[in-house]
N, C-alpha and C. Protein backbone atom coordinates (compact mmCIF):
# COMPACT_ATOMS: atom_id res chain seq x y z
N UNK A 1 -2.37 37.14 40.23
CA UNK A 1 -2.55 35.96 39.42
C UNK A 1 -3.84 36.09 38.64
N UNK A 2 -3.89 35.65 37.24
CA UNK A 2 -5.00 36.06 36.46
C UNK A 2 -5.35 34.22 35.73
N UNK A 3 -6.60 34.18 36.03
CA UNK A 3 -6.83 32.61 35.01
C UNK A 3 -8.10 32.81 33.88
N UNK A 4 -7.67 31.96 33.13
CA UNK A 4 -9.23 32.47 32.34
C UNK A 4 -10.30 31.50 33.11
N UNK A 5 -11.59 31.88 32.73
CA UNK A 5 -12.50 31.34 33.25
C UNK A 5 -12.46 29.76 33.19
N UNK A 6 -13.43 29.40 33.88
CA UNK A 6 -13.96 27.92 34.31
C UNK A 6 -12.54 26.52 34.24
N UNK A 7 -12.00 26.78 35.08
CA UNK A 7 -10.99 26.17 36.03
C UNK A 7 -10.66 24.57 36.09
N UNK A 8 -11.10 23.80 35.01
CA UNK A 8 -11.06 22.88 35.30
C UNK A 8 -10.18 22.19 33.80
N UNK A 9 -9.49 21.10 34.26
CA UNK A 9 -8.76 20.41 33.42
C UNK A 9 -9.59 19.46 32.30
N UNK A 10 -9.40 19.45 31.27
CA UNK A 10 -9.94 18.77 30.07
C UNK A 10 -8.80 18.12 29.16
N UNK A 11 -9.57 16.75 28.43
CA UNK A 11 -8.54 16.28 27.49
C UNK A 11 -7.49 17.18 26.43
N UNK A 12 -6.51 16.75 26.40
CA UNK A 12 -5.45 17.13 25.49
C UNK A 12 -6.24 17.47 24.00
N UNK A 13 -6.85 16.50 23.49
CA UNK A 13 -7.78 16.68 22.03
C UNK A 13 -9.06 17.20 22.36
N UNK A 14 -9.46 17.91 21.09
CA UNK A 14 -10.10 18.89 21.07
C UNK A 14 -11.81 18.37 21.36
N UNK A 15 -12.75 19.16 22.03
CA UNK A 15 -13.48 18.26 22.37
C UNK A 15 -14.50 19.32 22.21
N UNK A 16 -15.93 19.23 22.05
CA UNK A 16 -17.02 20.23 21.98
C UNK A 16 -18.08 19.69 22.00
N UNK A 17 -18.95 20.07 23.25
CA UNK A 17 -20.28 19.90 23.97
C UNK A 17 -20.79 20.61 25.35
N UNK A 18 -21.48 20.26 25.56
CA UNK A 18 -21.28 20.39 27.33
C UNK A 18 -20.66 19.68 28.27
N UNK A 19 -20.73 20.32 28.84
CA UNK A 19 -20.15 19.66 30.30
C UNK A 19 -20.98 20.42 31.66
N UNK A 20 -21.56 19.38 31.83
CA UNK A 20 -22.85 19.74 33.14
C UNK A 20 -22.10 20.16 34.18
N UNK A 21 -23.26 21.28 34.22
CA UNK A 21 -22.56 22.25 35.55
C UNK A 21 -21.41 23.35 35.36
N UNK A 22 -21.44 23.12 34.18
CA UNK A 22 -19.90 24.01 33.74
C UNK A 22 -20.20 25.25 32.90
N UNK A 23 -21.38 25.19 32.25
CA UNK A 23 -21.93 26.40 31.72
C UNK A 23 -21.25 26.89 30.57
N UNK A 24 -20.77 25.69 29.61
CA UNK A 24 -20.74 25.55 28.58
C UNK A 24 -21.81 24.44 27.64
N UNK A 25 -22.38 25.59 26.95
CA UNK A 25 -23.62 25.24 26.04
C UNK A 25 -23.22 25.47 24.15
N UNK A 26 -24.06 24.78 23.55
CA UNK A 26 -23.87 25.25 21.94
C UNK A 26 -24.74 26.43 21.75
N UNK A 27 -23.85 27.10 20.78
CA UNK A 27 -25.39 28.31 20.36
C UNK A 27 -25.95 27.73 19.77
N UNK A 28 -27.38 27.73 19.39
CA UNK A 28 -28.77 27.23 18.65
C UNK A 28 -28.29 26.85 17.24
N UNK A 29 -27.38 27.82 16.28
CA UNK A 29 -27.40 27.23 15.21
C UNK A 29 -25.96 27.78 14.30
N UNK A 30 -26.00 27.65 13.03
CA UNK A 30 -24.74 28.03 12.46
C UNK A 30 -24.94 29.73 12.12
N UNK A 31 -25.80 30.08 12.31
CA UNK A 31 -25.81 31.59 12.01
C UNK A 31 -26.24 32.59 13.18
N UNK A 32 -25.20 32.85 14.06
CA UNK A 32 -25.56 33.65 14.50
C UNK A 32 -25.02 35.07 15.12
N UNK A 33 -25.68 35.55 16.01
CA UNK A 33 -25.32 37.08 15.37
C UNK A 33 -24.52 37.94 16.94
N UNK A 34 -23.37 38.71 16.96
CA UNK A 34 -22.37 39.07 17.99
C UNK A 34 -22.58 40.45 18.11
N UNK A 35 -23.15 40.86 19.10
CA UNK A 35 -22.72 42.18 19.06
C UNK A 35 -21.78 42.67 20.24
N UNK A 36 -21.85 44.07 20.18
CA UNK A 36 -20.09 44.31 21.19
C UNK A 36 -20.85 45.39 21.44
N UNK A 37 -21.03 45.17 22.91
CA UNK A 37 -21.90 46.27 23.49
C UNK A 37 -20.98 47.25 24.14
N UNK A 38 -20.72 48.65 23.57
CA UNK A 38 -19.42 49.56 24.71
C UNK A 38 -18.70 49.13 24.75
N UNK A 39 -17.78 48.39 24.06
CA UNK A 39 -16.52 47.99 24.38
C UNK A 39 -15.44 48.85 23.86
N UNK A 40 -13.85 48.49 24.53
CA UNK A 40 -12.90 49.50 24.18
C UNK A 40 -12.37 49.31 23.16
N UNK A 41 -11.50 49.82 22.13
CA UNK A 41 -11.17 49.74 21.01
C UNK A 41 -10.49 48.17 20.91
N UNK A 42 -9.56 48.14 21.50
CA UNK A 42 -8.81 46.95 21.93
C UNK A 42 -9.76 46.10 21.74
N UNK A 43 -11.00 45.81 22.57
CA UNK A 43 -11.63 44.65 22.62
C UNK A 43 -12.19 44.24 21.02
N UNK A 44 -13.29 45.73 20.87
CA UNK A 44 -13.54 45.76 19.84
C UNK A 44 -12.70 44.73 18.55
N UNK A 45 -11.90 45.42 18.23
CA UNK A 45 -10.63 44.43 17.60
C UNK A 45 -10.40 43.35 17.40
N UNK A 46 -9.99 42.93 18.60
CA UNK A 46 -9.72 41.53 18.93
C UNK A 46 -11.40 40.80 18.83
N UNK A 47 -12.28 41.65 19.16
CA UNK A 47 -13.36 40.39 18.50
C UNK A 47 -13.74 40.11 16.77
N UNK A 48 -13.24 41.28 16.79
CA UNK A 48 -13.74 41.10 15.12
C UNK A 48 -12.46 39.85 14.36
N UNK A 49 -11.64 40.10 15.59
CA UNK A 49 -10.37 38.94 14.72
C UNK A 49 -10.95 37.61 14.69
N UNK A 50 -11.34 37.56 16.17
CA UNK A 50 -11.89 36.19 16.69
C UNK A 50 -12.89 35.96 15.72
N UNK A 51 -13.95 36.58 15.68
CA UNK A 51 -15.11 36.53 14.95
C UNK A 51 -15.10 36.27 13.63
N UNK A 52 -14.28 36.88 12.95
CA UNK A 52 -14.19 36.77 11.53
C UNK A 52 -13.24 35.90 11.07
N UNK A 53 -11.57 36.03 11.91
CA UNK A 53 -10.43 34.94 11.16
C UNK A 53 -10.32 33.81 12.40
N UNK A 54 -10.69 33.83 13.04
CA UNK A 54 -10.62 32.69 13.77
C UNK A 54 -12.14 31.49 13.06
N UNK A 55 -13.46 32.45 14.01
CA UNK A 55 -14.48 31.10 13.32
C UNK A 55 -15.51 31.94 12.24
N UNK A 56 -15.17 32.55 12.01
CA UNK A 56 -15.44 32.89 10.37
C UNK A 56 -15.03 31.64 9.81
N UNK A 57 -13.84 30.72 9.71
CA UNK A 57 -13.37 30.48 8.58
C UNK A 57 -14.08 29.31 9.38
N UNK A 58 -14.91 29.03 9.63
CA UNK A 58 -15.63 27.36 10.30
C UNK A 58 -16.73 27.56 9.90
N UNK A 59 -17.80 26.53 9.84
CA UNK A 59 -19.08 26.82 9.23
C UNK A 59 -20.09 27.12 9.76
N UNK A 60 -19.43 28.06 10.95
CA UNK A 60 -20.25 28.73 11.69
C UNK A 60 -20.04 30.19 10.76
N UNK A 61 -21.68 30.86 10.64
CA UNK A 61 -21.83 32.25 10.17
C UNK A 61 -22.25 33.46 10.56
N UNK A 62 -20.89 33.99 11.48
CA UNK A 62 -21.25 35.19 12.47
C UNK A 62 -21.60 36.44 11.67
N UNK A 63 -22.91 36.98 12.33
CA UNK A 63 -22.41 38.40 12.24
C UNK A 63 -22.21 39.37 13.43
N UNK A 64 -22.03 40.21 12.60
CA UNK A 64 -21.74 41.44 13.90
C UNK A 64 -22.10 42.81 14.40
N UNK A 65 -22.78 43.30 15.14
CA UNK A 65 -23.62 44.17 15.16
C UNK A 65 -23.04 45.03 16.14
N UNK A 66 -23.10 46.44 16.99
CA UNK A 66 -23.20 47.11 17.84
C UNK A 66 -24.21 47.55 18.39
N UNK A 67 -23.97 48.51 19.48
CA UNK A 67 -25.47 49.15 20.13
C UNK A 67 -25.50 48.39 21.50
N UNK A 68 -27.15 48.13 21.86
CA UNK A 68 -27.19 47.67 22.98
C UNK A 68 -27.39 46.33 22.65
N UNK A 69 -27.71 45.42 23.89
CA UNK A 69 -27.44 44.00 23.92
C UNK A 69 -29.32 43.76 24.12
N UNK A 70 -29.53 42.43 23.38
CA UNK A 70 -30.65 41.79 23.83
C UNK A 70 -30.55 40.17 23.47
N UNK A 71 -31.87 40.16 24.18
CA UNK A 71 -31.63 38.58 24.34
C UNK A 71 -32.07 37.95 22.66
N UNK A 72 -32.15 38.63 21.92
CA UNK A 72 -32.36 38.54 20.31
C UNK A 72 -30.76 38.25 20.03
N UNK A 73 -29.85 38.71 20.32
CA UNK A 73 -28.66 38.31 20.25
C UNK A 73 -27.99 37.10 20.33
N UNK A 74 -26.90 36.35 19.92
CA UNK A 74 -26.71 34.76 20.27
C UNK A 74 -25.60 35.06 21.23
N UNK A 75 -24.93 35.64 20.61
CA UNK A 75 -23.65 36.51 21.82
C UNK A 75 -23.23 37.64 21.86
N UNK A 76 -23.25 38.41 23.54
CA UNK A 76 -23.04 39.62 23.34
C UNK A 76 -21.72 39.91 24.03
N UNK A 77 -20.43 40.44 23.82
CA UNK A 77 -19.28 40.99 24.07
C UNK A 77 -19.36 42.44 24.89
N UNK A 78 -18.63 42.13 26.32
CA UNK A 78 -18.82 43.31 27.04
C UNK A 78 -17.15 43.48 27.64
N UNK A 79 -16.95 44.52 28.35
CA UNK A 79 -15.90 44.81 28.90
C UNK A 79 -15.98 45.87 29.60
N UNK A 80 -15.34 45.52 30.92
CA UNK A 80 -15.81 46.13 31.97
C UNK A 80 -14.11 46.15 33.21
N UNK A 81 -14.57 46.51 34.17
CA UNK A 81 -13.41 46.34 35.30
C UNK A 81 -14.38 45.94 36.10
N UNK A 82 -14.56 44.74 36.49
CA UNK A 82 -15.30 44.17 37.13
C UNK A 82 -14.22 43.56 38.52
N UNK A 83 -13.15 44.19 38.79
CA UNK A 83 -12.12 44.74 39.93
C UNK A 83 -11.90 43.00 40.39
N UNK A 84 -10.74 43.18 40.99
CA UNK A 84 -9.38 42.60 41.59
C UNK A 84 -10.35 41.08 41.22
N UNK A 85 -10.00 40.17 40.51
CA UNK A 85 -10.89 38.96 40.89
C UNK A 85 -9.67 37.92 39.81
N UNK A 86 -9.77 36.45 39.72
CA UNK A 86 -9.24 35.86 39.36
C UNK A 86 -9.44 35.06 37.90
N UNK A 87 -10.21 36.07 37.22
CA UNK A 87 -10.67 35.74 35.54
C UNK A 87 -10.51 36.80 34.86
N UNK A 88 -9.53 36.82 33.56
CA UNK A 88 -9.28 37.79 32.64
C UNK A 88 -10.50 37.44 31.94
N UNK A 89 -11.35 36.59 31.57
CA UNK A 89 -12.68 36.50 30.52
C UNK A 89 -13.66 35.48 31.00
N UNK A 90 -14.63 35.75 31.19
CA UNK A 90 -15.75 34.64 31.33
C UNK A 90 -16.71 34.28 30.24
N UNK A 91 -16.88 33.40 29.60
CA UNK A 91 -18.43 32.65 29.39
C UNK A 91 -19.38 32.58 30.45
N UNK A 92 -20.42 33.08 29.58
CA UNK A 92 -21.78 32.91 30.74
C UNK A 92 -23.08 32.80 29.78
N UNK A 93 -23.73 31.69 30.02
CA UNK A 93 -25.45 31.91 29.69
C UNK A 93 -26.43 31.50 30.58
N UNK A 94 -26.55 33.21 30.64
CA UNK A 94 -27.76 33.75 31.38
C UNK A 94 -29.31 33.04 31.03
N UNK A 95 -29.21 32.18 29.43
CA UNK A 95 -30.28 31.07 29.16
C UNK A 95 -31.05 32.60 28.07
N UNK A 96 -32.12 31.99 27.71
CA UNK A 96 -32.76 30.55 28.13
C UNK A 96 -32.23 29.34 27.43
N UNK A 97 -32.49 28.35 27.74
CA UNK A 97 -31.78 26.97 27.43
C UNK A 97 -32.81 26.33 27.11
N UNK A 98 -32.27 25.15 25.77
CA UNK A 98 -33.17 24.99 24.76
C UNK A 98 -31.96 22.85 24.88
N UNK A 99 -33.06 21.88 25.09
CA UNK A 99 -32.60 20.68 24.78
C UNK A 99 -32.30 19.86 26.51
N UNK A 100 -31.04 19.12 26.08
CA UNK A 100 -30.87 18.65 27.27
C UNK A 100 -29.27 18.07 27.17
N UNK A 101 -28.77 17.86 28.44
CA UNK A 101 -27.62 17.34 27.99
C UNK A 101 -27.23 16.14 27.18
N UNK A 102 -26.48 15.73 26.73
CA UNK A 102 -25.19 16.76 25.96
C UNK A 102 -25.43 17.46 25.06
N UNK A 103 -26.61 17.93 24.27
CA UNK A 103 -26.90 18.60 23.45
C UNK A 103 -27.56 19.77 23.48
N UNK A 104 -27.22 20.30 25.18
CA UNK A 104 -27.74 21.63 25.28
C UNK A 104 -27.75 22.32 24.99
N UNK A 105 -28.45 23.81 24.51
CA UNK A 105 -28.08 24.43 23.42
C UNK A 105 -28.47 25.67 24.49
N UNK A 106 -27.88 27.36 24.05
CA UNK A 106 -28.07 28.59 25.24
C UNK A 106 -28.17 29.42 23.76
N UNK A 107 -29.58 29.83 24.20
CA UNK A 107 -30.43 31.21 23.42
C UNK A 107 -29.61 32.57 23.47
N UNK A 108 -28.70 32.31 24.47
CA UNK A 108 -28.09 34.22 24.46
C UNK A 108 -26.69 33.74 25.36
N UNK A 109 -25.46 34.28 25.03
CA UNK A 109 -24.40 34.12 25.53
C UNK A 109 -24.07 35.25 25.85
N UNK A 110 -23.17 35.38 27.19
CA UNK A 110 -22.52 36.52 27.40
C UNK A 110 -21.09 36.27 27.69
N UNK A 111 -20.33 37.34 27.06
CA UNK A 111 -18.75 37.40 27.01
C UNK A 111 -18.27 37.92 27.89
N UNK A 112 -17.67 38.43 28.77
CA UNK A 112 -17.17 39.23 29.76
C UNK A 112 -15.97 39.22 30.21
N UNK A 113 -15.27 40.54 29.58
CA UNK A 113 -13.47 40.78 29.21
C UNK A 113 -13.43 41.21 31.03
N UNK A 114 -13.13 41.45 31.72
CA UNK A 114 -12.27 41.97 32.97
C UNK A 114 -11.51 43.18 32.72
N UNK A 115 -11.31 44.51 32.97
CA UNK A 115 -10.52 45.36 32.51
C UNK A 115 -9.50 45.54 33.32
N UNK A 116 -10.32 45.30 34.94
CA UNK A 116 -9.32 44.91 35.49
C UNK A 116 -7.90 44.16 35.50
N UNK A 117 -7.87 42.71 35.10
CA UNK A 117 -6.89 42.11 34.97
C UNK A 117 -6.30 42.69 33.52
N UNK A 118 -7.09 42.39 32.70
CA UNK A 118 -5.97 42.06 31.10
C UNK A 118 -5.27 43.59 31.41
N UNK A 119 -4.37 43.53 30.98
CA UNK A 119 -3.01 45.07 30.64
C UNK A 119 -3.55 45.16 29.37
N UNK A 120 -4.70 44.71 28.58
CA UNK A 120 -4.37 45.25 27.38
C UNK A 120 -5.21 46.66 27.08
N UNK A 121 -5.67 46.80 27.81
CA UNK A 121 -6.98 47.96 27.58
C UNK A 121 -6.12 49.38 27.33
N UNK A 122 -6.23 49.53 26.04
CA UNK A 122 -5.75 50.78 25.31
C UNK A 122 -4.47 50.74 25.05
N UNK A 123 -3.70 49.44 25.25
CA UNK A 123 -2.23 49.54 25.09
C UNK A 123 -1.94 48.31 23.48
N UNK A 124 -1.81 49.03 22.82
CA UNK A 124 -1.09 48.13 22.00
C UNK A 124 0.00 46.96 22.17
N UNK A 125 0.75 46.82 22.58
CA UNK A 125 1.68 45.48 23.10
C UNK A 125 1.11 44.62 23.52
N UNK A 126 -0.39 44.64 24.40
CA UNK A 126 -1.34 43.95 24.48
C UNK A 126 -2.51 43.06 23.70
N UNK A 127 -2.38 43.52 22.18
CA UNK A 127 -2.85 42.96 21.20
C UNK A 127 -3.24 41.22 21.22
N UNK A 128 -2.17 40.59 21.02
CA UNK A 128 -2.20 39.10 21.39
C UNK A 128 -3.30 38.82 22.67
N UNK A 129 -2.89 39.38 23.74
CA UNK A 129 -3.98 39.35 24.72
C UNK A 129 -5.14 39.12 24.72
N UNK A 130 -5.30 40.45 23.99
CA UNK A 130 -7.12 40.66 24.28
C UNK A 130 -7.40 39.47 22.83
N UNK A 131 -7.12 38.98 21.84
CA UNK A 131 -7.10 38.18 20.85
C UNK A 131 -7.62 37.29 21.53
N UNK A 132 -6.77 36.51 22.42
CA UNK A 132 -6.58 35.44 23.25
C UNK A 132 -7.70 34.84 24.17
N UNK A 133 -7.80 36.15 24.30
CA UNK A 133 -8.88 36.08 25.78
C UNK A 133 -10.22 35.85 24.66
N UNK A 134 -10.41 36.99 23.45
CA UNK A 134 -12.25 36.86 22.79
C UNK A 134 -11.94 35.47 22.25
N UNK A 135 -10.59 34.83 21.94
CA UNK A 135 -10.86 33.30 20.89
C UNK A 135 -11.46 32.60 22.32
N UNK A 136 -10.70 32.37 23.25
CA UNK A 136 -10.82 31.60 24.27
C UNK A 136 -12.59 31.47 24.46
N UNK A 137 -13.03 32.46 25.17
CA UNK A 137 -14.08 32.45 25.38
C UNK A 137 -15.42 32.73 24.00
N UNK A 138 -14.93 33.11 23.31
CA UNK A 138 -15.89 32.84 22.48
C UNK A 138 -15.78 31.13 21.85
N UNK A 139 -14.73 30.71 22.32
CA UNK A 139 -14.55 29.55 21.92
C UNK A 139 -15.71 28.52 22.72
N UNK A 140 -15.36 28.55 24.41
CA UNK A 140 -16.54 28.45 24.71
C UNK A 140 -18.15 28.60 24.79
N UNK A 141 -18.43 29.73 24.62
CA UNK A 141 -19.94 30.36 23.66
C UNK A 141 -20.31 29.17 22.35
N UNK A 142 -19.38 28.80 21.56
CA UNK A 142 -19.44 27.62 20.37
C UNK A 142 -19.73 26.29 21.21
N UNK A 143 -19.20 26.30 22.09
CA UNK A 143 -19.12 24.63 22.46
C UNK A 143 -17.72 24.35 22.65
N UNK A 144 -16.30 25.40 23.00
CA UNK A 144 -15.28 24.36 22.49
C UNK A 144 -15.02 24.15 24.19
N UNK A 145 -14.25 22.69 24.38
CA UNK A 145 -13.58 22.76 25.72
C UNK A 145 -12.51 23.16 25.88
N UNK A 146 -11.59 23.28 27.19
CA UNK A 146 -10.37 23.09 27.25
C UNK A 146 -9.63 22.51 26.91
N UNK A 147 -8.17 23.05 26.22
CA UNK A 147 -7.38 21.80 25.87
C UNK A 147 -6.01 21.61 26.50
N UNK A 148 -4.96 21.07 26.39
CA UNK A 148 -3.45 21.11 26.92
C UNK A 148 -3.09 21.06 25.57
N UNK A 149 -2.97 22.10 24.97
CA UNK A 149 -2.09 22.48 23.82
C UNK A 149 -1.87 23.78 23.71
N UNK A 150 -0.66 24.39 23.18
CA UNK A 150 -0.22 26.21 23.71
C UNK A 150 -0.46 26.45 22.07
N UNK A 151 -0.92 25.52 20.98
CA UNK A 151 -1.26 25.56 19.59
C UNK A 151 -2.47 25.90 19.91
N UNK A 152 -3.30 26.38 20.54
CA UNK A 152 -4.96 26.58 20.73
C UNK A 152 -5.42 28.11 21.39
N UNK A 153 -5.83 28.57 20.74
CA UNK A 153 -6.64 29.59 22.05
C UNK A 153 -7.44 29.17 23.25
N UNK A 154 -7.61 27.92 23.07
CA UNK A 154 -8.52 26.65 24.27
C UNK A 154 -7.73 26.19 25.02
N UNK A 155 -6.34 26.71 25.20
CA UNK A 155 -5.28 26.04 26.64
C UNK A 155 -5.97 27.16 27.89
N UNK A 156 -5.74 26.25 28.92
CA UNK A 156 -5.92 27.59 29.71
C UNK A 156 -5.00 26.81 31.08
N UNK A 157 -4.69 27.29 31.49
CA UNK A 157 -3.59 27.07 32.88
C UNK A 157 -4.38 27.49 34.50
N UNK A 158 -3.72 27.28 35.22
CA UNK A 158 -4.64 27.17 36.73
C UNK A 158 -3.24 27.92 37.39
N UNK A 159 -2.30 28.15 36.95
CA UNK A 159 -1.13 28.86 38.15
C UNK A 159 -0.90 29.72 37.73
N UNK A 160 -1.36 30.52 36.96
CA UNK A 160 -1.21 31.71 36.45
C UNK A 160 0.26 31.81 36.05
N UNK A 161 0.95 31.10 35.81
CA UNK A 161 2.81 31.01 35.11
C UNK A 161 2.47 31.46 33.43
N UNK A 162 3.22 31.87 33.00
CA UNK A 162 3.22 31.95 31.24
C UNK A 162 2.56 33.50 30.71
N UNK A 163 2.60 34.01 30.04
CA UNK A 163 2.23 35.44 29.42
C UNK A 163 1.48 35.05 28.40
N UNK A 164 0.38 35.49 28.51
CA UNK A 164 -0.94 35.46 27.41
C UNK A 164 -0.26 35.80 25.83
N UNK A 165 0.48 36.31 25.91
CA UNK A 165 0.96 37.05 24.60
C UNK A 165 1.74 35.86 23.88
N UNK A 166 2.18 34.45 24.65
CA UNK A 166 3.71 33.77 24.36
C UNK A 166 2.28 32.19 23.71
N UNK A 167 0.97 32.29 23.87
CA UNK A 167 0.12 31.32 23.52
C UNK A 167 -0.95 32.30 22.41
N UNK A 168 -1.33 30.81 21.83
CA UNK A 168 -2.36 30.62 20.57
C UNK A 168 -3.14 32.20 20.55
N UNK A 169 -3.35 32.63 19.50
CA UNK A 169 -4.83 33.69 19.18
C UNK A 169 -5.96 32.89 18.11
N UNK A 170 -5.68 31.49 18.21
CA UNK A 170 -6.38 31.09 17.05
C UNK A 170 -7.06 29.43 17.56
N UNK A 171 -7.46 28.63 16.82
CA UNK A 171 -7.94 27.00 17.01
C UNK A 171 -7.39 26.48 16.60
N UNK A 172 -7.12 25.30 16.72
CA UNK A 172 -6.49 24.26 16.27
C UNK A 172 -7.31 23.70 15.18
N UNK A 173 -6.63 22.56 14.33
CA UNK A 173 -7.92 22.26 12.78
C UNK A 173 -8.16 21.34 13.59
N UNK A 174 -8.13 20.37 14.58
CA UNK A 174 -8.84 19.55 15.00
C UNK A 174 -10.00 20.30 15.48
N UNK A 175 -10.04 21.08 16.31
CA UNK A 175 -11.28 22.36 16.62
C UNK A 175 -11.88 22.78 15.93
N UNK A 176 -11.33 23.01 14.57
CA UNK A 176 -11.96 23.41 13.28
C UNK A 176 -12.60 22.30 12.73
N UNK A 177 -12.30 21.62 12.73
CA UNK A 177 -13.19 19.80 12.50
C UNK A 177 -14.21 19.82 13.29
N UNK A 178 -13.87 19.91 14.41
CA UNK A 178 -15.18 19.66 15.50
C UNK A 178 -16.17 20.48 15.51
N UNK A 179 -15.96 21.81 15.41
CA UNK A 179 -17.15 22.64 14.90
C UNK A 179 -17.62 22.43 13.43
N UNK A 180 -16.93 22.56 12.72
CA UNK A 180 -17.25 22.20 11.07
C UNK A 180 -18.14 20.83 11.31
N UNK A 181 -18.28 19.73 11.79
CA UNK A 181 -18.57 18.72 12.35
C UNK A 181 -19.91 19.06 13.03
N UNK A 182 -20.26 19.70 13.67
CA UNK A 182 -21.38 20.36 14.59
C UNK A 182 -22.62 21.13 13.94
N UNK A 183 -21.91 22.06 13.30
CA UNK A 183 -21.91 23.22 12.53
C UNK A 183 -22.37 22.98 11.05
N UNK A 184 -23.35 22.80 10.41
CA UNK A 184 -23.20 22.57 9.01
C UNK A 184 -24.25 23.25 8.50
């Protein structure tokens, strides 16, 4: 059974902030910068989709870099087999943290694909997947929450039923509002 990260149920409409204790934060501002530290082609890919046609088109202004990772970075994309565990992707900031709630804001984000779980690592048919997994969690890195809509890369399920490939690679325009909204 595979879930994406942070496990907890959220409203149906699209929603973006924190949520204490949950380790979803905003990045600092509308420009900031992604790099993809070692990652596999696959991932590679799928972030630049995320990155560029997913919130590219929001008024958030990524760029994108390679090499190694530092905390000069706003988010860094890794992928790993971090073995048998129950998250195809995590959000994480490691901080430092800047404000207070609800308007907390995280100096450096980290992405973290699982190579373990996803099937997509080096396999093409897997495409949608790994898509899925960088919108999702980079979605979180922005601020977005969970949603109950299979129109979102922000659904995420708790029983592991359904194939990553058969849901969203993209946001919803209400999501696109809410960051555009945030974001200016």
């Amino acid at each position: 059974m595979a879930i994406l990260a942070f496990p907890f149920a959220k409203p149906a409409d699209a929603k973006i902030g924190t949520v204490a204790g949950a380790g979803i934060f905003f990045t600092q501002d509308s420009n900031w910068t992604v790099n993809l530290t070692q990652v596999t082609t696959a991932t590679n890919n799928s972030a630049y989709h995320a990155i560029d046609t997913v919130y590219g088109t929001t008024d958030l202004d990524p760029n994108t870099t390679s090499g190694g990772c530092t905390t000069g970075h706003d988010l860094c994309v890794f992928d790993w087999d971090y073995g048998l565990s129950n998250w195809l992707g995590i959000a994480e900031c490691p901080g430092p943290y800047y404000g207070t709630n609800p308007m907390m804001t995280c100096g450096h984000h980290q992405v973290k694909i699982n190579l373990y779980v996803n099937d997509y690592a080096g396999y093409p048919a897997g495409v949608a997947t790994a898509r899925r997994t960088l919108c999702h969690e980079i979605g979180h890195a922005v601020g977005l929450w969970h949603v109950n809509s299979r129109f979102t890369c922000m659904q995420q399920w708790s029983d592991g039923s359904g194939d990553l490939d058969d849901y969203a690679t993209t946001i919803s325009s209400t999501e696109r509002s809410e960051l555009n909204g945030h974001y200016k």
